[in-house]
Protein backbone atom coordinates (compact mmCIF):
# COMPACT_ATOMS: atom_id res chain seq x y z
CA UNK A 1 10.93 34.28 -12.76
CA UNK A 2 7.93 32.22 -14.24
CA UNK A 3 7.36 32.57 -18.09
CA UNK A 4 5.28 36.07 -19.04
CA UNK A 5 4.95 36.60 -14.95
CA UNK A 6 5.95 40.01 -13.87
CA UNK A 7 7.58 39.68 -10.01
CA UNK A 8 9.14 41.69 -7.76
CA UNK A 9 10.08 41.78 -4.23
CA UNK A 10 7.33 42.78 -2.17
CA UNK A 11 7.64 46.24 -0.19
CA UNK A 12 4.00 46.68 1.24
CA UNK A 13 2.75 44.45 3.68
CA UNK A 14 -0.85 43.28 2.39
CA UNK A 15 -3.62 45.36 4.86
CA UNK A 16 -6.64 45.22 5.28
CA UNK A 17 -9.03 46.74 2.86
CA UNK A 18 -11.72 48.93 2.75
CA UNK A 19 -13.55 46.81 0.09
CA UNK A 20 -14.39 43.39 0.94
CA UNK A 21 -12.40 40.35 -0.61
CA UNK A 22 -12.04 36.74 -0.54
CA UNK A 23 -11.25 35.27 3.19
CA UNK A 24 -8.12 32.95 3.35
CA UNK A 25 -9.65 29.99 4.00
CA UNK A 26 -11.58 27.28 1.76
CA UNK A 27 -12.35 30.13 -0.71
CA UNK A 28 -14.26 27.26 -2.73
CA UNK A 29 -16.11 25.64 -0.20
CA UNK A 30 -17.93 28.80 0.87
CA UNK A 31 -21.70 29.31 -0.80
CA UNK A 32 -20.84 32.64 -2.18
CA UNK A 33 -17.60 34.00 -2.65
CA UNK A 34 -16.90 37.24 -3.19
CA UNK A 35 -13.76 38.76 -5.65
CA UNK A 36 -13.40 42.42 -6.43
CA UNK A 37 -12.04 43.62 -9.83
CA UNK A 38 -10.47 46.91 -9.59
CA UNK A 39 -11.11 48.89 -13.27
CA UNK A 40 -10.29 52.12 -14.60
CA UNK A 41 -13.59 53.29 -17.22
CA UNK A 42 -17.18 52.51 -16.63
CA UNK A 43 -16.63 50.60 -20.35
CA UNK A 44 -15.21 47.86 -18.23
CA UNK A 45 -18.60 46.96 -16.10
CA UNK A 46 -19.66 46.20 -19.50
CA UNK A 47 -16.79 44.30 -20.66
CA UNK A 48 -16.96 42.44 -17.87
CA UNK A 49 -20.90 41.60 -17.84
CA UNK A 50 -21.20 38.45 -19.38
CA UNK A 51 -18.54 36.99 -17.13
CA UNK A 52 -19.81 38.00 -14.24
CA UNK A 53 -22.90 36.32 -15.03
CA UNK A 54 -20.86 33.16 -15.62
CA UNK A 55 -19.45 33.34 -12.46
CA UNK A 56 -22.82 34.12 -10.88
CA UNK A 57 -23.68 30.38 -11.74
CA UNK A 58 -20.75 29.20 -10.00
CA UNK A 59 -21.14 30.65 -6.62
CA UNK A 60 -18.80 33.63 -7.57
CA UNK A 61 -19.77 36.99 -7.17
CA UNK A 62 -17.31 39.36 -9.09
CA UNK A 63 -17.74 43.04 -7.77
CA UNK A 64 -16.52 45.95 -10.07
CA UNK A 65 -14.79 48.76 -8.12
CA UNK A 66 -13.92 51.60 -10.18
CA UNK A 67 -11.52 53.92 -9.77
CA UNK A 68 -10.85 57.38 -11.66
CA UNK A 69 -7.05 57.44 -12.33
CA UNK A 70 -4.10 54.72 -13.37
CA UNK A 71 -2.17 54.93 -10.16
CA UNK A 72 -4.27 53.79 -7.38
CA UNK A 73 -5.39 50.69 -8.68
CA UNK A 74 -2.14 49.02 -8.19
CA UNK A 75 -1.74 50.66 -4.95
CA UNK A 76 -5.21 49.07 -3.98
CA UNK A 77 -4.30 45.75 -4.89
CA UNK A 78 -1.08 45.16 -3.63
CA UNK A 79 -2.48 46.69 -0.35
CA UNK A 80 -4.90 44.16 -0.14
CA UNK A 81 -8.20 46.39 -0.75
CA UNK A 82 -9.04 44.37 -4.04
CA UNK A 83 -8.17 40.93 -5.34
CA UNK A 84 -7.77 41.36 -8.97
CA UNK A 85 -7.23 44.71 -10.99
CA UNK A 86 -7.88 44.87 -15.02
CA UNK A 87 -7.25 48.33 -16.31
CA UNK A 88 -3.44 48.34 -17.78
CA UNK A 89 -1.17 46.39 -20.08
CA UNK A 90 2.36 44.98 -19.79
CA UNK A 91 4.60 47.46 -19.87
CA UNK A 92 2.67 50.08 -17.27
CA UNK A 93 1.99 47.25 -14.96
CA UNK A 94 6.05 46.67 -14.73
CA UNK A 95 6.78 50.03 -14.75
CA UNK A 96 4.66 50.26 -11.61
CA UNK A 97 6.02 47.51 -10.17
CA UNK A 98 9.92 49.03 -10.75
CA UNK A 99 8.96 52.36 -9.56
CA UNK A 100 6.62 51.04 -6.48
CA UNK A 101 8.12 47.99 -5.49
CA UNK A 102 4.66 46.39 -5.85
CA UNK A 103 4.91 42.06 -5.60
CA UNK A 104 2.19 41.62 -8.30
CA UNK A 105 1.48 39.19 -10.97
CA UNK A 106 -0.03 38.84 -14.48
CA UNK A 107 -2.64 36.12 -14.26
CA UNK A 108 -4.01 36.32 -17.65
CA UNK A 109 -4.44 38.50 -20.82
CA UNK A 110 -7.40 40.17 -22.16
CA UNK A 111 -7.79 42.63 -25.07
CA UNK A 112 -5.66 45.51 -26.37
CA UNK A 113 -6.99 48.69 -27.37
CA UNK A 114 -6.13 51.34 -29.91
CA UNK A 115 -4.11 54.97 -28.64
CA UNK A 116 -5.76 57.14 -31.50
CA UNK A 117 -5.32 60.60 -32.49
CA UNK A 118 -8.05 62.77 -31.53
CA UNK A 119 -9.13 66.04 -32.74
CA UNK A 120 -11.91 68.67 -32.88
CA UNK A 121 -10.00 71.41 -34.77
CA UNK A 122 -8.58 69.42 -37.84
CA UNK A 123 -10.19 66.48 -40.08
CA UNK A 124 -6.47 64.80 -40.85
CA UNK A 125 -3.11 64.92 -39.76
CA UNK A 126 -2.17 66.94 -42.94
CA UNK A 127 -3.74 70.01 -41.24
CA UNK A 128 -1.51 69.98 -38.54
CA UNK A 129 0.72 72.84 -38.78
CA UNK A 130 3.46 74.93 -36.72
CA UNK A 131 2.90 76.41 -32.93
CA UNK A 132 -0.16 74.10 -32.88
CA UNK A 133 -0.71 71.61 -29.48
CA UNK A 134 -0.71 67.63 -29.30
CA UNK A 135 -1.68 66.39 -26.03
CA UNK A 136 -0.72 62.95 -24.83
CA UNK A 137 -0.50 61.13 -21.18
CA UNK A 138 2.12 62.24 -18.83
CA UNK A 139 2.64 58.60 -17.33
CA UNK A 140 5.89 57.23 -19.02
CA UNK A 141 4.25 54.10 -21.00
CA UNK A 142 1.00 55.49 -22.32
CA UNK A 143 3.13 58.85 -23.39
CA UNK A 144 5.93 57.08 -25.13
CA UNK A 145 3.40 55.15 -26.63
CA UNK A 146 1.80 57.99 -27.72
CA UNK A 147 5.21 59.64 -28.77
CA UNK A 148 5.46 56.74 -31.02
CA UNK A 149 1.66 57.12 -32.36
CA UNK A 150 2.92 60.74 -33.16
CA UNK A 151 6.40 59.18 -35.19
CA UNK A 152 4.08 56.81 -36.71
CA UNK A 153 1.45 60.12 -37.77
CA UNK A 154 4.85 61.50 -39.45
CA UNK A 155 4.92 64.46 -36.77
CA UNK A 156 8.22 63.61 -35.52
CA UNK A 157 10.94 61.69 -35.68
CA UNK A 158 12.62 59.49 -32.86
CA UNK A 159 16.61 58.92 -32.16
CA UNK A 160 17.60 55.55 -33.47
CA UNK A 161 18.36 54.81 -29.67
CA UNK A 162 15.33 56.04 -28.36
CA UNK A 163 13.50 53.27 -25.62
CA UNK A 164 10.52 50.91 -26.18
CA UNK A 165 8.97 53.87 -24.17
CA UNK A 166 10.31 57.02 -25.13
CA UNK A 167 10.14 60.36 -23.75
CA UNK A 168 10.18 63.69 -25.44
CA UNK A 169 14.13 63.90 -25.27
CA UNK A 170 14.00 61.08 -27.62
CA UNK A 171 12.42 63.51 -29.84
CA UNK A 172 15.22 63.61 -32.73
CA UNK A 173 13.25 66.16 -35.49
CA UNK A 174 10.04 67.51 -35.49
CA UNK A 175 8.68 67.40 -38.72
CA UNK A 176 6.27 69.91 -37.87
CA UNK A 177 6.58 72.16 -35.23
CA UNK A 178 4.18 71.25 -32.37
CA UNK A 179 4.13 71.52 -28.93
CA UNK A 180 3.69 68.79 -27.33
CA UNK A 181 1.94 68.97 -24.07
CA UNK A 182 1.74 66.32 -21.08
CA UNK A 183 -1.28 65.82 -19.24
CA UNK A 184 -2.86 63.14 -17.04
CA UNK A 185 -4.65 60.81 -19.29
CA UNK A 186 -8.07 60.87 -17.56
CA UNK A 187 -7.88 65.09 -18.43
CA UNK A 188 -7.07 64.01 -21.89
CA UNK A 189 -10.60 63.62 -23.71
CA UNK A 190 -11.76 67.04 -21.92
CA UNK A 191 -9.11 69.48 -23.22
CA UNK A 192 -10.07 68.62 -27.16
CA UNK A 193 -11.54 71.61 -27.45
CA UNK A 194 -8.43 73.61 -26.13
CA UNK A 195 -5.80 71.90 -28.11
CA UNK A 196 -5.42 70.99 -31.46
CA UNK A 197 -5.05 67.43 -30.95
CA UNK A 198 -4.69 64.55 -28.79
CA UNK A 199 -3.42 61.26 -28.30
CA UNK A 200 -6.37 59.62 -25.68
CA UNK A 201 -6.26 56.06 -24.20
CA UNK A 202 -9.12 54.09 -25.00
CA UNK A 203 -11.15 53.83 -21.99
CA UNK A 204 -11.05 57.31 -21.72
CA UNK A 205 -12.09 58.19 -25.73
CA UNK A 206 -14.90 55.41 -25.13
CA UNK A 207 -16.49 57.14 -21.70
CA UNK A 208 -16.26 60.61 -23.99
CA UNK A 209 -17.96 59.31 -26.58
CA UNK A 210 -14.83 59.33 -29.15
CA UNK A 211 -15.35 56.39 -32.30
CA UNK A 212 -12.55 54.56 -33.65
CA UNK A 213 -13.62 55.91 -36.93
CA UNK A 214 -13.26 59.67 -35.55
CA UNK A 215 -9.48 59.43 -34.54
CA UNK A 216 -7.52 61.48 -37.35
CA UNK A 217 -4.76 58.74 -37.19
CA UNK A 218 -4.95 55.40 -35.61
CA UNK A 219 -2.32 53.32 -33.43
CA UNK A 220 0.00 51.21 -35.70
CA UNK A 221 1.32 49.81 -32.16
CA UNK A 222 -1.74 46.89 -31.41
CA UNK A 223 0.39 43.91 -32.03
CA UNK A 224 2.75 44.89 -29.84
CA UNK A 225 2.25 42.21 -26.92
CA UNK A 226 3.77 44.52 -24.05
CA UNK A 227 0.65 46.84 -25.15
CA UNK A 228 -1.63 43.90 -24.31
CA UNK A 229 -4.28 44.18 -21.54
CA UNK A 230 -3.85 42.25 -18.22
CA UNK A 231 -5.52 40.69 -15.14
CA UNK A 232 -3.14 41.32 -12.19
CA UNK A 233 -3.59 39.55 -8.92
CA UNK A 234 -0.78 39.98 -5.63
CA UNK A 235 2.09 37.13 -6.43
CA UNK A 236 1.53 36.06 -2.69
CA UNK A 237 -1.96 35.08 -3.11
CA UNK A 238 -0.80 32.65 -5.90
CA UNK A 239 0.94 30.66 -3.23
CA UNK A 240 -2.28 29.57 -2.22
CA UNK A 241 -3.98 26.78 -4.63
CA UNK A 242 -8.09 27.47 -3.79
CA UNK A 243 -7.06 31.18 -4.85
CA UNK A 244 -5.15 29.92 -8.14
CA UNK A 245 -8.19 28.01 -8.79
CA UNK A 246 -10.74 30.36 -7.99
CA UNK A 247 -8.64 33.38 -9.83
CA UNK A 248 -8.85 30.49 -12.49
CA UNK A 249 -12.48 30.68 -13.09
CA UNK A 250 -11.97 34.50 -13.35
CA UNK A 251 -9.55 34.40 -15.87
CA UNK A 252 -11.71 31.82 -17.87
CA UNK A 253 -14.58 33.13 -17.48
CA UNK A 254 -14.02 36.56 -19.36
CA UNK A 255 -11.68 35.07 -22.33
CA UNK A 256 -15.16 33.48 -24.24
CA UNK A 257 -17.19 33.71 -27.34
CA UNK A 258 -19.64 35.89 -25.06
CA UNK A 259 -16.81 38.70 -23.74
CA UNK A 260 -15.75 38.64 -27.61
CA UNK A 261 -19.67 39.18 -29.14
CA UNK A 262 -18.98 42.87 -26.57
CA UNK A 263 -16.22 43.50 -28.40
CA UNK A 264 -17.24 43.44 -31.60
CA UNK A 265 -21.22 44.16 -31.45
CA UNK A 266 -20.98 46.68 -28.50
CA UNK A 267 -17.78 48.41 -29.61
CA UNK A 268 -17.26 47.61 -32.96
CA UNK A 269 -14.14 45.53 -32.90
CA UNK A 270 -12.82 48.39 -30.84
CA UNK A 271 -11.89 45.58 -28.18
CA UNK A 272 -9.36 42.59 -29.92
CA UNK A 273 -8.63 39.68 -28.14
CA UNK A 274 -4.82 39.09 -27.73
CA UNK A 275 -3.18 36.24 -25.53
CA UNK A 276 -6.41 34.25 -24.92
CA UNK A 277 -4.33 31.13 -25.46
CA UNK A 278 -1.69 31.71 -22.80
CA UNK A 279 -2.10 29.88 -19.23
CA UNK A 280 -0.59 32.26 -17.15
CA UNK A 281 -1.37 30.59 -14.34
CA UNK A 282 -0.12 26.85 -15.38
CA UNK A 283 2.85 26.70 -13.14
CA UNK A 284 1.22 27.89 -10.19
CA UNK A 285 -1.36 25.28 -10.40
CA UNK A 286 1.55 23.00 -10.67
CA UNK A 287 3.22 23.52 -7.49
């Protein structure tokens, strides 16, 4: 296994997709080449702006395709509908890969974002009281992660041998008496008014409007490098040097001064850049 790679064996044969990608041979040489980015948020057209205009200049034209829920993403590119997917971090991109079987590869690191607590009932955690309702993502990483944000909120408190991810059986006390309800993470932002809090992934709080400086508690979990954003591309493709290369430019072409002027003007420093100094793709351009 390549340093800070994720691999697998691959299960899925890559098909042919119903968005149009880069052909197999001499990527570079063509005029125009085409790559398509799979994303999860409409934030991420405008995260991704500035290098798409860089790669404009270059004969690379990097096509957003949005989809509305974690799962098919990685479906999608390890089919061989996209090229590239950045929506996830570390830890739910291996998770997929264990539960899915998925061959697919980190090619570079971009940001990581905050998992705040949300909530349109109560101004602070304080408030919270018995028989009230947290929600937070049903997928295993973003809910233990949330679980954690919870511990870390002084809601609960965890088994000493709970997982990196835990679930709610790792629950060990609960400080207050919540429930604590599981729902898909895109659902998340809309059910605020419902529940008494919730635990929302970033993309999601910043398509529903929700501030960093609105959350009631904020993650303590950002320098956490499995929590780190990721480009993913299929591991097979990186057997093949003009796609290295050309995945290359992608890679370089968001981690700049301009991507990080988003992040902080745009969004407030709601973006941070983590990993920006890690080639991910060294040994491949090696072989």
């Amino acid at each position: 296994m390549k340093k800070n790679i994720v691999k697998t064996v691959i299960t899925a044969a890559v098909a042919a997709g119903i968005f149009a990608g880069i052909g197999s041979q001499s990527v570079l040489a063509e005029e125009n080449v085409k790559v398509t980015l799979g994303v999860v948020g409409s934030v991420y057209e405008e995260l991704w702006a500035p290098a798409q205009e860089a790669l404009k200049e270059e004969g690379i034209d990097l096509e957003i395709v949005q989809f509305s829920d974690y799962v098919t993403p990685n479906n999608a590119l390890n089919s061989g509908e996209i090229d590239l997917n950045a929506f996830q971090h570390q830890i739910y991109l291996a998770s997929e890969i264990e539960q899915y079987g998925y061959d697919l590869s980190i090619i570079g690191n971009t940001f990581i974002i905050p998992l705040n607590l949300y909530s349109e009932k109560v101004e602070s955690v304080d408030e919270i009281k018995d028989g009230d309702t947290i929600a937070i993502p049903n997928d295993l990483t973003n809910g233990g992660r949330a679980i954690k944000v919870l511990e870390a909120a002084g809601l609960i408190t965890l088994k000493d041998d709970a997982d990196f991810s835990p679930t709610l059986d790792d629950i060990e006390t609960y400080n207050v008496d919540i429930t604590i309800e599981e729902l898909a993470a895109n659902t998340i932002p809309s059910t605020l008014a419902d529940v008494t809090a919730a635990v929302v992934n970033g993309n999601y709080a910043l398509d529903f409007g929700l501030k960093t400086e609105e959350a009631i508690f904020q993650d303590t979990s950002v320098d956490e490098h499995e929590y780190w954003n990721l480009i993913a591309a299929r591991t097979e493709d990186l057997s093949d040097p003009e796609k290295v290369e050309l995945y290359s430019k992608v890679v370089a072409a968001f981690q700049t001064d301009a991507t990080e002027e988003v992040f902080n003007e745009t969004y407030g420093g709601y973006f941070i850049a983590e990993g920006w100094d890690e080639d991910l793709l060294a040994d491949y351009k090696a072989e």
